[in-house]
Protein backbone atom coordinates (compact mmCIF):
# COMPACT_ATOMS: atom_id res chain seq x y z
CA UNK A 1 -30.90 10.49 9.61
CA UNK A 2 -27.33 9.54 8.42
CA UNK A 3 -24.86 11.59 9.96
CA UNK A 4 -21.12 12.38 7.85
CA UNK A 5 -18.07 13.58 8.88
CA UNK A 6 -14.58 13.48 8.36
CA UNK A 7 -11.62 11.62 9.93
CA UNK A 8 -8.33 10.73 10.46
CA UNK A 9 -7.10 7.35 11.76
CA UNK A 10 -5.11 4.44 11.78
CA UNK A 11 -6.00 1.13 9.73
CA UNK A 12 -6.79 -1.58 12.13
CA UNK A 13 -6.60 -4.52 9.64
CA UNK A 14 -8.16 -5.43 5.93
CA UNK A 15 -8.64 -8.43 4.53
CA UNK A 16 -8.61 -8.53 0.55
CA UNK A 17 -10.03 -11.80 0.66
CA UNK A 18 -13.08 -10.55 2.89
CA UNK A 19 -13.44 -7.98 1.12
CA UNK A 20 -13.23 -5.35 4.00
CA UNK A 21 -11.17 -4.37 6.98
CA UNK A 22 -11.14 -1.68 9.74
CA UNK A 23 -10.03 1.65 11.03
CA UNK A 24 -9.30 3.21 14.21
CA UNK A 25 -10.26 6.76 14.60
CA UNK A 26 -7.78 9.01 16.15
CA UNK A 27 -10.56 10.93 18.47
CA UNK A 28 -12.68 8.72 19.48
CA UNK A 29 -11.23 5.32 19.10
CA UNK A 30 -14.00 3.88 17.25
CA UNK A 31 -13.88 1.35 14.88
CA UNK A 32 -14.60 2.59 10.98
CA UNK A 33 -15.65 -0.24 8.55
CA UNK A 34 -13.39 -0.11 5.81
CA UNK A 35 -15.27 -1.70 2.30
CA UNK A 36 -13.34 -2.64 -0.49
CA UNK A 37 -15.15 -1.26 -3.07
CA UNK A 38 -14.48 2.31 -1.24
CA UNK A 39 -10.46 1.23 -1.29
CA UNK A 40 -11.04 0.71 -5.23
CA UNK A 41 -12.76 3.65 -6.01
CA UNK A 42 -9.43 5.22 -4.17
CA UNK A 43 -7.75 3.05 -6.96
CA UNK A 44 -5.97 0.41 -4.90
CA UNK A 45 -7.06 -3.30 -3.99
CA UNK A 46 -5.11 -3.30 -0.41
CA UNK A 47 -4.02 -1.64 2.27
CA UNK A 48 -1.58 -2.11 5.14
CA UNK A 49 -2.53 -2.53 8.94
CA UNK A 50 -1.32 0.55 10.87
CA UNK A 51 -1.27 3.00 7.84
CA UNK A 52 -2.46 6.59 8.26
CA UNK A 53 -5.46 7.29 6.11
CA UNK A 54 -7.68 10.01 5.98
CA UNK A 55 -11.96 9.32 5.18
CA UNK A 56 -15.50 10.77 4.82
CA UNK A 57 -17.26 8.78 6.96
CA UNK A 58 -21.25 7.95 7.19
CA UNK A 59 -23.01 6.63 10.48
CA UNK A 60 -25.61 4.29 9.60
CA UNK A 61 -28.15 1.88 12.02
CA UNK A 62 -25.37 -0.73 11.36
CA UNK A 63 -22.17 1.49 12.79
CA UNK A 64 -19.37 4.27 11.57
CA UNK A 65 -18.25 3.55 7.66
CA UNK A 66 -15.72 5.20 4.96
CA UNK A 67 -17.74 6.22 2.28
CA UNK A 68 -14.80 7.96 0.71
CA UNK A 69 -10.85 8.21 0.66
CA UNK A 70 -9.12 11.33 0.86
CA UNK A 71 -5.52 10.07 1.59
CA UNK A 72 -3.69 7.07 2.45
CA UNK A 73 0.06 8.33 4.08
CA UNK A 74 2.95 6.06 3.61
CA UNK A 75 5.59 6.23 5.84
CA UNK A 76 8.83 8.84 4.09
CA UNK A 77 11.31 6.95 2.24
CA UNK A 78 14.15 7.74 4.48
CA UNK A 79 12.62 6.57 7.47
CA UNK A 80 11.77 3.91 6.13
CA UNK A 81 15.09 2.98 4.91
CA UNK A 82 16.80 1.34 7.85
CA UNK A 83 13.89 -1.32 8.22
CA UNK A 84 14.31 -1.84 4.35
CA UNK A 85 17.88 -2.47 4.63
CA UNK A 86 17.10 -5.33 7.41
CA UNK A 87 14.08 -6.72 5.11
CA UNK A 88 16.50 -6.90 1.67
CA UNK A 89 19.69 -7.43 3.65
CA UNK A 90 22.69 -4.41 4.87
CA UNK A 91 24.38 -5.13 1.43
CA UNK A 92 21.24 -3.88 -0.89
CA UNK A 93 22.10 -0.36 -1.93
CA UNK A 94 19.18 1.77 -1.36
CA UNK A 95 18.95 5.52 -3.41
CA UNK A 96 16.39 7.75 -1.97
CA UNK A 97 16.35 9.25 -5.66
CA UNK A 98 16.08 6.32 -7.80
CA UNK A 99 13.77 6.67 -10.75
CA UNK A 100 10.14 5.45 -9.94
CA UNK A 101 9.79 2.77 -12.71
CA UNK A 102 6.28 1.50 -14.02
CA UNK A 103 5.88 -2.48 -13.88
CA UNK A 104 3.32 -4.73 -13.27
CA UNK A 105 2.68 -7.82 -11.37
CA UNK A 106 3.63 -11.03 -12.32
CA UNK A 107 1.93 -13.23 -9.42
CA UNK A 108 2.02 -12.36 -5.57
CA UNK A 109 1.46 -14.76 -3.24
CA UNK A 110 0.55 -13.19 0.72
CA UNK A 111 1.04 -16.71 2.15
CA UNK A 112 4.78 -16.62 1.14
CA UNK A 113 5.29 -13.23 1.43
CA UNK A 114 6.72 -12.54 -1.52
CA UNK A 115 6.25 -12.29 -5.39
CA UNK A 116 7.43 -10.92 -8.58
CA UNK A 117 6.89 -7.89 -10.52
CA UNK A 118 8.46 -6.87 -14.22
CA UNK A 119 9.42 -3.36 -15.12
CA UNK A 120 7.42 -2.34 -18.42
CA UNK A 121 9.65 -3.48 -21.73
CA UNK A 122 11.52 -5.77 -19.84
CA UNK A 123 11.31 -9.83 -18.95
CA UNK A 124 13.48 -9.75 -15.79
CA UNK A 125 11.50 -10.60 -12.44
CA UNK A 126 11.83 -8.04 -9.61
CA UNK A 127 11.38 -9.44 -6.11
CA UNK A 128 8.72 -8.20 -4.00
CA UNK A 129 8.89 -8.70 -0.24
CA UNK A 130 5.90 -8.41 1.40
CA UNK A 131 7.28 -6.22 4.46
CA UNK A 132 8.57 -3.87 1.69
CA UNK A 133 4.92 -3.74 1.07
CA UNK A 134 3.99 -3.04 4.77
CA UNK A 135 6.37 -0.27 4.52
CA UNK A 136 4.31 1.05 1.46
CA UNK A 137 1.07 0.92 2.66
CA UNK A 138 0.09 -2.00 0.93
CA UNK A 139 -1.36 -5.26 2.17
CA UNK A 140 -0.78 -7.43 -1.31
CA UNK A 141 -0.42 -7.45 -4.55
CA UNK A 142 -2.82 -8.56 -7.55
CA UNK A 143 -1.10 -10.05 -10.93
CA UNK A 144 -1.65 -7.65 -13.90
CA UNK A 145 -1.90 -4.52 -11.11
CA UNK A 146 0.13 -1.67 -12.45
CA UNK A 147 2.27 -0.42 -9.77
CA UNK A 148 5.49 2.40 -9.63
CA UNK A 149 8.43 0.25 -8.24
CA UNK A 150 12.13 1.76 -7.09
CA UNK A 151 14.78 -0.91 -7.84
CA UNK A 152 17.96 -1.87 -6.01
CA UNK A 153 20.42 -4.42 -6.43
CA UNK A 154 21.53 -7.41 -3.95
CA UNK A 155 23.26 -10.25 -4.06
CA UNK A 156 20.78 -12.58 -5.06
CA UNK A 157 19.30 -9.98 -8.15
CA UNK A 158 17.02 -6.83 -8.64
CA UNK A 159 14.19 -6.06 -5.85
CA UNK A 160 12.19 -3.47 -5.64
CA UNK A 161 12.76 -1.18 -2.25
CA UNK A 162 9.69 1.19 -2.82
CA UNK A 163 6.17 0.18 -3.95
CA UNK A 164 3.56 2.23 -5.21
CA UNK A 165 0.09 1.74 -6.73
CA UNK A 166 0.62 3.81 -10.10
CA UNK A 167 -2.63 5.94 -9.97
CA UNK A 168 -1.21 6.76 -6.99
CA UNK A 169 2.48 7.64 -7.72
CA UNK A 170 1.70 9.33 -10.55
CA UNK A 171 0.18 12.52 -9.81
CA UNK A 172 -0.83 15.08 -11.93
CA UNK A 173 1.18 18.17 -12.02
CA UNK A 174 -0.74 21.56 -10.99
């Protein structure tokens, strides 16, 4: 008999390329198999090590596993901001109340850390920095992925500070 249940936890580590990852359960410790199939139906294709997230979870012969996502918790943007500031650079003029803007990814590459993402109706490329990610909740980005970005300005052009997946950041009002 499968047993279910609910948790909250921490995720260990997942690998888009793998396919899957893991989380640590607050309680008991235990490791949680993360698939990514269960991430998609959630709506995203990654997730950061070390973000909170919330699952249904099934036991099975083969160990603990998220069948289902309830929440993924990214850290608040004001917290967040001093470790943005040292990722962008101390000159990068962050506005906790700049406009989410919908874009979508021009190409990402995890090995750099870094890619590019344009703003919908417009050609410009927005840097991405992969630790801006991390600070998201996100592991990577795929090209094409619609995501909700918050812009700044530095010295070398426009970055985005704050990354969201859009079916995400967009939430229904009710």
């Amino acid at each position: 008999m499968e047993k279910t249940g609910t948790i909250t936890g921490q995720v260990k580590w997942f690998d888009t390329t793998k396919g899957f990852g893991f989380i640590v359960a607050d309680e008991s410790k235990t490791d949680i198999l993360l698939h990514a199939n269960v991430l998609r139906s959630f709506g995203r294709n990654s997730v950061a090590g070390n973000a909170r997230i919330v699952v249904k979870t099934q036991e099975t012969e083969r160990g603990c596993q998220a069948i289902e996502i309830i929440s993924i918790d990214s850290p608040e943007i004001e917290m967040a901001q001093e470790s943005i500031k040292e990722i962008l650079g101390a000159d990068v003029e962050i506005d906790p109340a700049a406009e989410l803007l919908p874009a979508r990814v021009k190409w990402f590459d995890r090995g750099k850390g870094f890619g590019f993402v344009n703003v919908f109706g417009k050609s410009e490329d927005v840097f991405v920095h992969m630790e801006v990610l991390h600070l998201s909740g996100l592991a990577e980005l795929q090209p094409g992925e619609a995501v909700g970005i918050r812009l700044a300005t530095g010295p070398r052009g426009r970055m985005a500070w704050d990354v969201q997946v859009w079916d995400q950041a967009v939430k229904p009002e009710g």
